[in-house]
Structure formats: C-alpha cells, structure tokens
PDB file of N, CA and C in Angstrom:
ATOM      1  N   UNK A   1     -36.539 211.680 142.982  1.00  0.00           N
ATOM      2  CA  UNK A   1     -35.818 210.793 143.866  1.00  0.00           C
ATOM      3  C   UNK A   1     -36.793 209.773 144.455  1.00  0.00           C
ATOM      4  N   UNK A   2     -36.548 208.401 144.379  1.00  0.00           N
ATOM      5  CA  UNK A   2     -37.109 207.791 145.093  1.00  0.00           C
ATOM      6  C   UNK A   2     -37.080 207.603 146.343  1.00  0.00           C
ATOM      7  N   UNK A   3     -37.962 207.064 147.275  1.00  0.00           N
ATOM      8  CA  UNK A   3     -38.330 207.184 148.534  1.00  0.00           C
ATOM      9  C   UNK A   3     -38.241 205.595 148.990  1.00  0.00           C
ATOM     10  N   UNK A   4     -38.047 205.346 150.439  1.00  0.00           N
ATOM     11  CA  UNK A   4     -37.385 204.020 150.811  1.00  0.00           C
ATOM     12  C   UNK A   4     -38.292 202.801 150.558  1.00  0.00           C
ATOM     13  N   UNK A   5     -39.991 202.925 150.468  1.00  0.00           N
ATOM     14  CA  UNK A   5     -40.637 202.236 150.206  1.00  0.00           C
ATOM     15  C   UNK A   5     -40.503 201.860 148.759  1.00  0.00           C
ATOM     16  N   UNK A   6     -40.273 202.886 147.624  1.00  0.00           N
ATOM     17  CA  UNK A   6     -40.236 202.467 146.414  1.00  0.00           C
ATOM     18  C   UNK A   6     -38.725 201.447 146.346  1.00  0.00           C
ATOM     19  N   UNK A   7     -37.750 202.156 146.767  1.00  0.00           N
ATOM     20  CA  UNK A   7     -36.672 201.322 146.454  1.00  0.00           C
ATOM     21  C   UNK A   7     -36.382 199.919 147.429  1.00  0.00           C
ATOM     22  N   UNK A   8     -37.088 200.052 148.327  1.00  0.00           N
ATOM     23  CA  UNK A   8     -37.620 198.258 149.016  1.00  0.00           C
ATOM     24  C   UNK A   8     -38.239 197.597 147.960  1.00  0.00           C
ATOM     25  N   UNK A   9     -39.187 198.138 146.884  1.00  0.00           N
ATOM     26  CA  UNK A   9     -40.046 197.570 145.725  1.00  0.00           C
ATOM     27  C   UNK A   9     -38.908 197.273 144.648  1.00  0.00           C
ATOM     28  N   UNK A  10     -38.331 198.308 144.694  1.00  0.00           N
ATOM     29  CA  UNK A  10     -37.157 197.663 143.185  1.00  0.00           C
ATOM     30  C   UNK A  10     -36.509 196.579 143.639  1.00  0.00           C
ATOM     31  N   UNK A  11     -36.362 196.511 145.026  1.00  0.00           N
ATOM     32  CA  UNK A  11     -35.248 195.540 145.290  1.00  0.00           C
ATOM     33  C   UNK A  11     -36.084 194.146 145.735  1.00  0.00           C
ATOM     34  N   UNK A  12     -36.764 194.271 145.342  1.00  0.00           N
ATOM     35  CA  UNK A  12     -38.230 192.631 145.950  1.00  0.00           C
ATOM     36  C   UNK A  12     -38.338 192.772 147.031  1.00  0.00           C
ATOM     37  N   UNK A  13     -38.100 193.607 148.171  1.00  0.00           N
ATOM     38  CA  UNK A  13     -38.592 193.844 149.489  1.00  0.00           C
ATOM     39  C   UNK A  13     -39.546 193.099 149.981  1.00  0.00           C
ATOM     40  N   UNK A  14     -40.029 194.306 148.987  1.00  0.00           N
ATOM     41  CA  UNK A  14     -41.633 194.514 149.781  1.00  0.00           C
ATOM     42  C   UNK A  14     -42.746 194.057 147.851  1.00  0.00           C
ATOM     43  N   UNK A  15     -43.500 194.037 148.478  1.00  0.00           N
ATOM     44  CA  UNK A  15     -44.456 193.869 146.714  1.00  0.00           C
ATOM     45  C   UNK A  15     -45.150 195.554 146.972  1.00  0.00           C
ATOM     46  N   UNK A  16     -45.162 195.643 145.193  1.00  0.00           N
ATOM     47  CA  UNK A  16     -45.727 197.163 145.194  1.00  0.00           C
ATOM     48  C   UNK A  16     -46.973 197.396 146.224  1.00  0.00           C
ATOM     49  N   UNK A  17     -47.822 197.095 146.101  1.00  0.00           N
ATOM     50  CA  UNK A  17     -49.173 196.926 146.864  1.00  0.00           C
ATOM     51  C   UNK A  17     -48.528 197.895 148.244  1.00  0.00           C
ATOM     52  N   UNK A  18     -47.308 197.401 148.867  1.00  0.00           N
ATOM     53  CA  UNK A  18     -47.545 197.860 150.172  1.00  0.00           C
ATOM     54  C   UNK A  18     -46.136 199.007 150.431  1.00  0.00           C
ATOM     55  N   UNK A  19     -46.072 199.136 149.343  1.00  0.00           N
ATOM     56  CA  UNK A  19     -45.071 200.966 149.023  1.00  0.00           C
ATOM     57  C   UNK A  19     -45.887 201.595 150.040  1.00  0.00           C
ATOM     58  N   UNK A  20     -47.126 202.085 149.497  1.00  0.00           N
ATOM     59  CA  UNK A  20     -47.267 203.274 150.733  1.00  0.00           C
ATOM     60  C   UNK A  20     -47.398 203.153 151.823  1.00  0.00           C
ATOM     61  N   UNK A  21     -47.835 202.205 152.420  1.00  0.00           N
ATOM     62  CA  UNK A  21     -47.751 201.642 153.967  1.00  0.00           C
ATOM     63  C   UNK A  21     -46.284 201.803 154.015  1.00  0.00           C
ATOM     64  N   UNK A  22     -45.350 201.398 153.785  1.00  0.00           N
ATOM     65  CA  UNK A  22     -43.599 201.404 154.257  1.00  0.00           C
ATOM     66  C   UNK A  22     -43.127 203.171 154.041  1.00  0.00           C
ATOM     67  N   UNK A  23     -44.004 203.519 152.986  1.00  0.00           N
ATOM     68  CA  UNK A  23     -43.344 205.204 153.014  1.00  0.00           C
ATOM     69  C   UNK A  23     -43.979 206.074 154.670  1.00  0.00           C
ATOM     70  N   UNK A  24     -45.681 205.516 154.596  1.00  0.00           N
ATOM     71  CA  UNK A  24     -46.141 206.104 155.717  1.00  0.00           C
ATOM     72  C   UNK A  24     -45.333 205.664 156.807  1.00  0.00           C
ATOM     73  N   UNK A  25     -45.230 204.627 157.088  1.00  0.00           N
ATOM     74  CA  UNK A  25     -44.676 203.770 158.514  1.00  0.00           C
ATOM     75  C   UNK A  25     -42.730 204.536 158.765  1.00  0.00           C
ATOM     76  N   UNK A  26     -42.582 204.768 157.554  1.00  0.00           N
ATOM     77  CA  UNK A  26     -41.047 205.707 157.861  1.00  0.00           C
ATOM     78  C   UNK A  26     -41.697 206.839 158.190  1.00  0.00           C
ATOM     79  N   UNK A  27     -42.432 207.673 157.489  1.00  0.00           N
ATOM     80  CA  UNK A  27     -43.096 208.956 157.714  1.00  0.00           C
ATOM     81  C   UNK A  27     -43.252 209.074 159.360  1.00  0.00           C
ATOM     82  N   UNK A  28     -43.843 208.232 159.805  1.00  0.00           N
ATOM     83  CA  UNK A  28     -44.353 208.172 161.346  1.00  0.00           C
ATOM     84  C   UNK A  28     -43.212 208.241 162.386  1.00  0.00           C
ATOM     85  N   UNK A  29     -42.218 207.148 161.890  1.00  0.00           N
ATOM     86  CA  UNK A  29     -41.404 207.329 162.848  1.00  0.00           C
ATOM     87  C   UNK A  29     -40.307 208.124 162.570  1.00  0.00           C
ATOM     88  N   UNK A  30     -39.571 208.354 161.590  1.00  0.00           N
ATOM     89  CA  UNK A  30     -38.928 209.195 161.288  1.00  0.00           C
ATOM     90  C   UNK A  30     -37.778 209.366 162.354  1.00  0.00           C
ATOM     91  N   UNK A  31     -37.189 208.208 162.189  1.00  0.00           N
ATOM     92  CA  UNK A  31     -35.974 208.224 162.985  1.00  0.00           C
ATOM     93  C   UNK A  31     -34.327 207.801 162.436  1.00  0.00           C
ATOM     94  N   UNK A  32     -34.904 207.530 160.679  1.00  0.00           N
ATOM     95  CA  UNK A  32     -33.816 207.484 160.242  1.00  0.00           C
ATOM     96  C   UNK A  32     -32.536 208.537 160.207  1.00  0.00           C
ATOM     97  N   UNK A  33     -30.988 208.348 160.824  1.00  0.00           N
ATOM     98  CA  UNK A  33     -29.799 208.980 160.482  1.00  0.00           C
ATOM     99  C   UNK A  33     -29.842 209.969 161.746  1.00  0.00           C
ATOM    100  N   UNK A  34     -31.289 209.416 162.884  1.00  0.00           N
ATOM    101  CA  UNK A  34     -31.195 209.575 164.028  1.00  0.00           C
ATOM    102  C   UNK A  34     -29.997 208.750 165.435  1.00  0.00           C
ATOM    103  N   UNK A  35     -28.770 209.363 165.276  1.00  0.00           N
ATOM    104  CA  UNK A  35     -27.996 208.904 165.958  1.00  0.00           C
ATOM    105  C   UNK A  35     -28.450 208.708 167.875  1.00  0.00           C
ATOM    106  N   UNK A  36     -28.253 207.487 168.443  1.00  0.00           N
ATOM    107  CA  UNK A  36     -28.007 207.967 169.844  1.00  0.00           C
ATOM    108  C   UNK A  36     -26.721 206.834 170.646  1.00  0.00           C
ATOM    109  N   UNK A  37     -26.526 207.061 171.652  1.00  0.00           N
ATOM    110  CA  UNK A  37     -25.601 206.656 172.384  1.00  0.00           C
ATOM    111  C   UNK A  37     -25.900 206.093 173.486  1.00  0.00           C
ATOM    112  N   UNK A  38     -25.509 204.693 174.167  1.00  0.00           N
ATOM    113  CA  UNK A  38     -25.746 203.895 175.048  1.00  0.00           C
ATOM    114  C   UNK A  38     -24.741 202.801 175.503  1.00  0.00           C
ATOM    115  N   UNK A  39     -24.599 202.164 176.867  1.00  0.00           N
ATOM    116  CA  UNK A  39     -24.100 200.869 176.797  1.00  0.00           C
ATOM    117  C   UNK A  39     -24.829 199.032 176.758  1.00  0.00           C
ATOM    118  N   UNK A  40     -24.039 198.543 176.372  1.00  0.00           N
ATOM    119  CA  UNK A  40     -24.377 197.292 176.567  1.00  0.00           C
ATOM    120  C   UNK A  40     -24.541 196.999 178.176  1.00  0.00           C
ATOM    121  N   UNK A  41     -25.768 196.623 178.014  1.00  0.00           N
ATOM    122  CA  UNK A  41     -26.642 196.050 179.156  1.00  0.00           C
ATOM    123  C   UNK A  41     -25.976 194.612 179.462  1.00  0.00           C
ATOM    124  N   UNK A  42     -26.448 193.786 178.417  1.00  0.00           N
ATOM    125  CA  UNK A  42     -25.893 192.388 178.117  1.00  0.00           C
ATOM    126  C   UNK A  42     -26.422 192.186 176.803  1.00  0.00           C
ATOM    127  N   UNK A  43     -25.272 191.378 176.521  1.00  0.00           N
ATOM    128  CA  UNK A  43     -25.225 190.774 174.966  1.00  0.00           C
ATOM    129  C   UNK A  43     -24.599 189.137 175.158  1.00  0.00           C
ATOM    130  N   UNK A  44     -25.536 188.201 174.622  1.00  0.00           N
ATOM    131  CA  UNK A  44     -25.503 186.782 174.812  1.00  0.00           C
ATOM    132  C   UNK A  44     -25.131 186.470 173.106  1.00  0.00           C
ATOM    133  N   UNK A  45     -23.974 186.212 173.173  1.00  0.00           N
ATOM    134  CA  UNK A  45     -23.390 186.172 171.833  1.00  0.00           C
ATOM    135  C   UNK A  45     -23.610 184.628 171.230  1.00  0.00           C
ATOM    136  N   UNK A  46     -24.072 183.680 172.053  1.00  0.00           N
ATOM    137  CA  UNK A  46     -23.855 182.360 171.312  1.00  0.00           C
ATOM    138  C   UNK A  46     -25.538 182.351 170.865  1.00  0.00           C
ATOM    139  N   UNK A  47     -26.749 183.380 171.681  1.00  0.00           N
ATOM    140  CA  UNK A  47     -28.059 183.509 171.124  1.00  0.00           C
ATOM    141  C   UNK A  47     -28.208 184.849 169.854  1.00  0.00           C
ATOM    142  N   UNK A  48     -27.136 185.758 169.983  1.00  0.00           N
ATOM    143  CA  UNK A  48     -26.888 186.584 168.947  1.00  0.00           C
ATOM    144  C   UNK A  48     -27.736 187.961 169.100  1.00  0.00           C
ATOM    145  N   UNK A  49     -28.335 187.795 170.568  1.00  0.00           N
ATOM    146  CA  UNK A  49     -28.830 189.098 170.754  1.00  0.00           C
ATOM    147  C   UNK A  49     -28.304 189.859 172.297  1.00  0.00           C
ATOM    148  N   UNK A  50     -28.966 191.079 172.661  1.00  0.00           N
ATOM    149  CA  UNK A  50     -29.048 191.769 173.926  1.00  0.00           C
ATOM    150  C   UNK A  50     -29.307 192.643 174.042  1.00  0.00           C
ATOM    151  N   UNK A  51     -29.269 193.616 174.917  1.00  0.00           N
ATOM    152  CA  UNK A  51     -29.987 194.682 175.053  1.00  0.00           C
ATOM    153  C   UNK A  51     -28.935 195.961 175.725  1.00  0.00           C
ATOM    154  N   UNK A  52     -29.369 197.131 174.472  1.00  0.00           N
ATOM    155  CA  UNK A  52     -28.418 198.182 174.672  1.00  0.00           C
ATOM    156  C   UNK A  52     -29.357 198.927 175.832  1.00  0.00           C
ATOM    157  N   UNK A  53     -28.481 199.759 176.998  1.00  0.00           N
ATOM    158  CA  UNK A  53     -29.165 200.928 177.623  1.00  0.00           C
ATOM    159  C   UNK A  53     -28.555 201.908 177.566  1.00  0.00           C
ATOM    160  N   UNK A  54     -29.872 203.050 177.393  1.00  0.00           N
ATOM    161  CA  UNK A  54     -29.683 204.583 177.152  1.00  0.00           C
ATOM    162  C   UNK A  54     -30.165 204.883 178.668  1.00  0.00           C
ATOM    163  N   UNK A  55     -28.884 206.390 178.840  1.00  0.00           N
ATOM    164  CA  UNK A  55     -28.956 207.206 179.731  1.00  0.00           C
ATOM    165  C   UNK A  55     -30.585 207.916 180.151  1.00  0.00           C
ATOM    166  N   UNK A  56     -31.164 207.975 179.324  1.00  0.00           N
ATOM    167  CA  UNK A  56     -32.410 208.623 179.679  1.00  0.00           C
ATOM    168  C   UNK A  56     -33.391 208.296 179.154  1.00  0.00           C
ATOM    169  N   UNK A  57     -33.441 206.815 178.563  1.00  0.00           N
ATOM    170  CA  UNK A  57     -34.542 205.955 177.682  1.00  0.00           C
ATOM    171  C   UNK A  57     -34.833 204.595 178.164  1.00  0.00           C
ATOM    172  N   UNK A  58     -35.814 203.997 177.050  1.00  0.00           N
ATOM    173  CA  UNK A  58     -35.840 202.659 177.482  1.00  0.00           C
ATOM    174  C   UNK A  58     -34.746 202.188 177.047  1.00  0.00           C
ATOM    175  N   UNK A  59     -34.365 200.861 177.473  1.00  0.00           N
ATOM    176  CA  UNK A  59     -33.673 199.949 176.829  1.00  0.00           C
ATOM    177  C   UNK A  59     -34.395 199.401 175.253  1.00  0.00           C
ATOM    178  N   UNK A  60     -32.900 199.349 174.649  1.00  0.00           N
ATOM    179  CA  UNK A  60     -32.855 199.203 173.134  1.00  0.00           C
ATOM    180  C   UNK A  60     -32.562 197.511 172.647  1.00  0.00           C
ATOM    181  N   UNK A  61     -33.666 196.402 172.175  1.00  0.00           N
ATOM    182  CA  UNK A  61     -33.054 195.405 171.567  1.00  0.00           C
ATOM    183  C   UNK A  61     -32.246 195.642 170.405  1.00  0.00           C
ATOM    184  N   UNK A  62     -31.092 194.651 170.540  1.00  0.00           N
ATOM    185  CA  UNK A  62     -30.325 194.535 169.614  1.00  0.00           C
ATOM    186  C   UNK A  62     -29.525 193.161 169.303  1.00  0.00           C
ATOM    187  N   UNK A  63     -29.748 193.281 167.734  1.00  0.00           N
ATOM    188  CA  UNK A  63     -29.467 191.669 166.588  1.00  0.00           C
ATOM    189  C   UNK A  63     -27.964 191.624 166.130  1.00  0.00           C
ATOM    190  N   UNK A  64     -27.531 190.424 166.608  1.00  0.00           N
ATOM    191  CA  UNK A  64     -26.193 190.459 166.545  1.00  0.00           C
ATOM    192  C   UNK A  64     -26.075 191.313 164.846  1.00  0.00           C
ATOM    193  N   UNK A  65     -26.879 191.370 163.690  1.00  0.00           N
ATOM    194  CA  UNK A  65     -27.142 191.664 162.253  1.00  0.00           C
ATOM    195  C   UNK A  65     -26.510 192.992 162.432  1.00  0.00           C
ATOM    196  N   UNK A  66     -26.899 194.088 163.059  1.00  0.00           N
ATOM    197  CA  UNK A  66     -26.804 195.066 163.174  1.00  0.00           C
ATOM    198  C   UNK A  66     -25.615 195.520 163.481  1.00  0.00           C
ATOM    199  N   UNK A  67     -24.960 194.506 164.245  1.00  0.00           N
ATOM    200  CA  UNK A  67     -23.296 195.537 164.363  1.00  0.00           C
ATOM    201  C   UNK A  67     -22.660 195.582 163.233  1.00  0.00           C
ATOM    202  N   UNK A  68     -22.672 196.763 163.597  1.00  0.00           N
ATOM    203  CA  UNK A  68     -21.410 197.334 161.880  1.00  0.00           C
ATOM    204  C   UNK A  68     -20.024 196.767 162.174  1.00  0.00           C
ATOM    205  N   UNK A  69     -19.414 195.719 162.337  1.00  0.00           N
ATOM    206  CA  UNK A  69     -18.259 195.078 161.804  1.00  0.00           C
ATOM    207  C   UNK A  69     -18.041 193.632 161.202  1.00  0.00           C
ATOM    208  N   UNK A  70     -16.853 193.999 160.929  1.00  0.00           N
ATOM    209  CA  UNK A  70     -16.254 192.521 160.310  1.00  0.00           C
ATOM    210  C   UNK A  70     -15.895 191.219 161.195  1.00  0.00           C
ATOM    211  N   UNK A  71     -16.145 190.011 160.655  1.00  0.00           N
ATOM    212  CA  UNK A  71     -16.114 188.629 161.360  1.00  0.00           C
ATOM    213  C   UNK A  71     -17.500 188.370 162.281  1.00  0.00           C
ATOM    214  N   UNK A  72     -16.795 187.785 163.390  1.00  0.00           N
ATOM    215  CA  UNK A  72     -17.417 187.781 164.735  1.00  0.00           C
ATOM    216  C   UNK A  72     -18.205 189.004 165.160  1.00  0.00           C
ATOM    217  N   UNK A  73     -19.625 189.429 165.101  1.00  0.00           N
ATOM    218  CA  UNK A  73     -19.939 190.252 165.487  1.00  0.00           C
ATOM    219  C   UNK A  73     -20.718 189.785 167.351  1.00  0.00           C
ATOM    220  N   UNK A  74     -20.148 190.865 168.026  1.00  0.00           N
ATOM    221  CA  UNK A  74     -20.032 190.643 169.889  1.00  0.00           C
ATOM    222  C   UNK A  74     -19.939 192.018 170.022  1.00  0.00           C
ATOM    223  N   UNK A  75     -20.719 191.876 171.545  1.00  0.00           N
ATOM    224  CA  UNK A  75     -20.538 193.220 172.279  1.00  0.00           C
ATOM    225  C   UNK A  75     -20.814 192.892 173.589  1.00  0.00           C
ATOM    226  N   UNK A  76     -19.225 194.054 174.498  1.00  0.00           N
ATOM    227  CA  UNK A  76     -19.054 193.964 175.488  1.00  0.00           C
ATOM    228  C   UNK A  76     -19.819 194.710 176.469  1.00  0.00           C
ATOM    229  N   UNK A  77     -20.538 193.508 177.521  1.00  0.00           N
ATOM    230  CA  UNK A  77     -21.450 194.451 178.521  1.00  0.00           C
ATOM    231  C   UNK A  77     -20.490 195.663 179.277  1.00  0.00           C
ATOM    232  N   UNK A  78     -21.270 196.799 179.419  1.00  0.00           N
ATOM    233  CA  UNK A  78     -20.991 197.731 179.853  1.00  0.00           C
ATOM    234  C   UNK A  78     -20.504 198.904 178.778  1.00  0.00           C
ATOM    235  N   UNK A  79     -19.588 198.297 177.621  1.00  0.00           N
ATOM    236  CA  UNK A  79     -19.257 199.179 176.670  1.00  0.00           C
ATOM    237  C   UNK A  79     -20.280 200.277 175.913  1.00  0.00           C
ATOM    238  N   UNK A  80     -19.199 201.226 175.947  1.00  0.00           N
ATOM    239  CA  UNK A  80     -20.029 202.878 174.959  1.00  0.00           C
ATOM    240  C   UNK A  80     -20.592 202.009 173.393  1.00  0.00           C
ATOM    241  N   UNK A  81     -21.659 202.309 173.133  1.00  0.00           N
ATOM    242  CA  UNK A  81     -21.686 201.918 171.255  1.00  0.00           C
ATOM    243  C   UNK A  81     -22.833 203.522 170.779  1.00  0.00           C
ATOM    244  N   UNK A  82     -22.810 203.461 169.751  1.00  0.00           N
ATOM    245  CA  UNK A  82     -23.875 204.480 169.185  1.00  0.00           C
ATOM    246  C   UNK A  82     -24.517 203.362 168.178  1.00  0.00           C
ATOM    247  N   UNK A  83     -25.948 204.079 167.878  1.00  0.00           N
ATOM    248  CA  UNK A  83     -26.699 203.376 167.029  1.00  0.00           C
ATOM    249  C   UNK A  83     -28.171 204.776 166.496  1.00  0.00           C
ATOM    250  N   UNK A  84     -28.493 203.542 165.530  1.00  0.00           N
ATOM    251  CA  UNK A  84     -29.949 204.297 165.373  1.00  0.00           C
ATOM    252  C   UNK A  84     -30.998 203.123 165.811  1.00  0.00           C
ATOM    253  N   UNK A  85     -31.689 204.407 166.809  1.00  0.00           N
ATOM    254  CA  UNK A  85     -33.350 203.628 167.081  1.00  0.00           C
ATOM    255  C   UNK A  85     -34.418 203.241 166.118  1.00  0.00           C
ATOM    256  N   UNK A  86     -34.642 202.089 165.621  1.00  0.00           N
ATOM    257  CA  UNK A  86     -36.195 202.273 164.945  1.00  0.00           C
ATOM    258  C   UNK A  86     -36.956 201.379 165.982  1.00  0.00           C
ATOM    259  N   UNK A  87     -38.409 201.906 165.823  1.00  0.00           N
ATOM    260  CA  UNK A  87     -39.632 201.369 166.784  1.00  0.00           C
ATOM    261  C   UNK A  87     -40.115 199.837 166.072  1.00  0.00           C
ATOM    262  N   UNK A  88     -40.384 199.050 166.204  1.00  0.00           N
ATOM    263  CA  UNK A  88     -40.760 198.230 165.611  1.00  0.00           C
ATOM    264  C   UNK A  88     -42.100 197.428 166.356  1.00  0.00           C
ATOM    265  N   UNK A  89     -42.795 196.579 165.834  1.00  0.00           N
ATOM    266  CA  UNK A  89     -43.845 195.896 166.370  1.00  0.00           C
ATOM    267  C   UNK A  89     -43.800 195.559 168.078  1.00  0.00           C
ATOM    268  N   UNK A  90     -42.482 195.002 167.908  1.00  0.00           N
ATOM    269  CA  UNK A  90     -41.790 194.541 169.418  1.00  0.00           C
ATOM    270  C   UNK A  90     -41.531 195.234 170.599  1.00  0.00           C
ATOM    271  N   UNK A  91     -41.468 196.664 169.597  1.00  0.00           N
ATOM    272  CA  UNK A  91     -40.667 197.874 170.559  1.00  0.00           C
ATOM    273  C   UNK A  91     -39.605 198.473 170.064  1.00  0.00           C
ATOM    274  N   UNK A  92     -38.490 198.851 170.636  1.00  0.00           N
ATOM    275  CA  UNK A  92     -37.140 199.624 169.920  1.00  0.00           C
ATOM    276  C   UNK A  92     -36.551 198.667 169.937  1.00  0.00           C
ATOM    277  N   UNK A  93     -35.819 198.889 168.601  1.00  0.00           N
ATOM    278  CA  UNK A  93     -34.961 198.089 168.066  1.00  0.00           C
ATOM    279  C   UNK A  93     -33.444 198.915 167.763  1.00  0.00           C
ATOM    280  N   UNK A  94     -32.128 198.506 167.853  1.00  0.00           N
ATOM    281  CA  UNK A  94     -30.932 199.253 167.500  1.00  0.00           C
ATOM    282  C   UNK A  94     -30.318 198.820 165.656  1.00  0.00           C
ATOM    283  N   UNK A  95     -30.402 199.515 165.146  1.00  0.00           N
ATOM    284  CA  UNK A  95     -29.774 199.384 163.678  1.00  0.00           C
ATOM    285  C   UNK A  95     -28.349 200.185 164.037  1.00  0.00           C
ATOM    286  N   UNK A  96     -27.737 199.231 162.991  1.00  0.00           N
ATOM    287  CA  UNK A  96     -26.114 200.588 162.668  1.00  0.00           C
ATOM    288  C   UNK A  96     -25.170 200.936 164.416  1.00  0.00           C
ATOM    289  N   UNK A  97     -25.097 199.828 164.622  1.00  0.00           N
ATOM    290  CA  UNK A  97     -24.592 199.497 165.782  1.00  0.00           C
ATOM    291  C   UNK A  97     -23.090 199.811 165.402  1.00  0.00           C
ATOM    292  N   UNK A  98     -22.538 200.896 166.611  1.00  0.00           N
ATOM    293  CA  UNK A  98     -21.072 200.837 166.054  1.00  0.00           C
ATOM    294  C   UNK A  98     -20.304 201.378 167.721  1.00  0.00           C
ATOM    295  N   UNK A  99     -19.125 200.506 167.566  1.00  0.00           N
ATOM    296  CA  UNK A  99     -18.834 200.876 169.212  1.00  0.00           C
ATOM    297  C   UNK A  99     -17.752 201.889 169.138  1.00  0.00           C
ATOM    298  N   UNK A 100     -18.049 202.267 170.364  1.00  0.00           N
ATOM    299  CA  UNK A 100     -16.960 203.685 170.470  1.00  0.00           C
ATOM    300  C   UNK A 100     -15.669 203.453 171.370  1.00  0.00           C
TER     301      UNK A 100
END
C-alpha cells in the first residue's frame, strides 16, 4: 500500500526527492481522521477565511477551501462545525470542515 507522500508523488504534488520528508512530517503529526469539534469564532466570508474555537484548545485557522460543501462556502459565527486539525508552519490549521 502506498503511503500519502508516495501518492502526493504520483499525483505531481510533491517531486520524488521530497517523499520522505512528507511521509516523516505526517509521521510526526499524525493527526489524520483525527476528528474534533468547535465553534466559529468569526468567519469573514468576502476574505474567505476565520477562525474556529475549541472548548479546550487553541483557536483553529480556517480556508474558506476546506468546508465540505456545495456552492457558496460560509460559516456562521458562533455555529457547532467538526473538523480535522493539521499543524502547519503557521500553526493549526482546520481541514474537512463540516457543520453540525
């Protein structure tokens, strides 16, 4: 079975050279299909970003990219959503944004 760095390489991602850096860098954080739950802080929809907050964490950036729906993707401050955390250069980031 391939592993997410190789199949970033099949797909032109990434160039082979830096497969194992992307396998290690998942290795590390290892937060994929890691679900959590939070509300919208604020979300500035005409800049396409904002920031989710968790009950007992930092606050989570999040790219309008990431909400899992169709059309217009928006989210209402204060509203429940779930997501997955990944860490990124910046800090936490929300993938797989989906509201409840």
């Amino acid at each position: 079975m391939n592993n997410l760095g190789d199949a970033f390489a099949d797909a032109g991602v990434v160039e082979e050279e830096d497969v194992e850096e992307v396998n290690q860098e998942v290795a590390e954080n290892d937060v994929a299909g890691d679900k959590a739950t939070g509300n919208v802080k604020w979300f500035d929809s005409e800049k396409g970003y904002g920031f989710i907050e968790q009950e007992d964490g930092d606050d989570v950036f999040v790219h309008f990219s990431a909400i899992q729906e169709d059309g217009f993707k928006d989210l209402e401050e204060g509203k429940e959503v779930q997501f997955e955390i990944v860490e990124t250069e910046k800090g936490l980031q929300a993938e797989n944004v989906t509201k409840l």
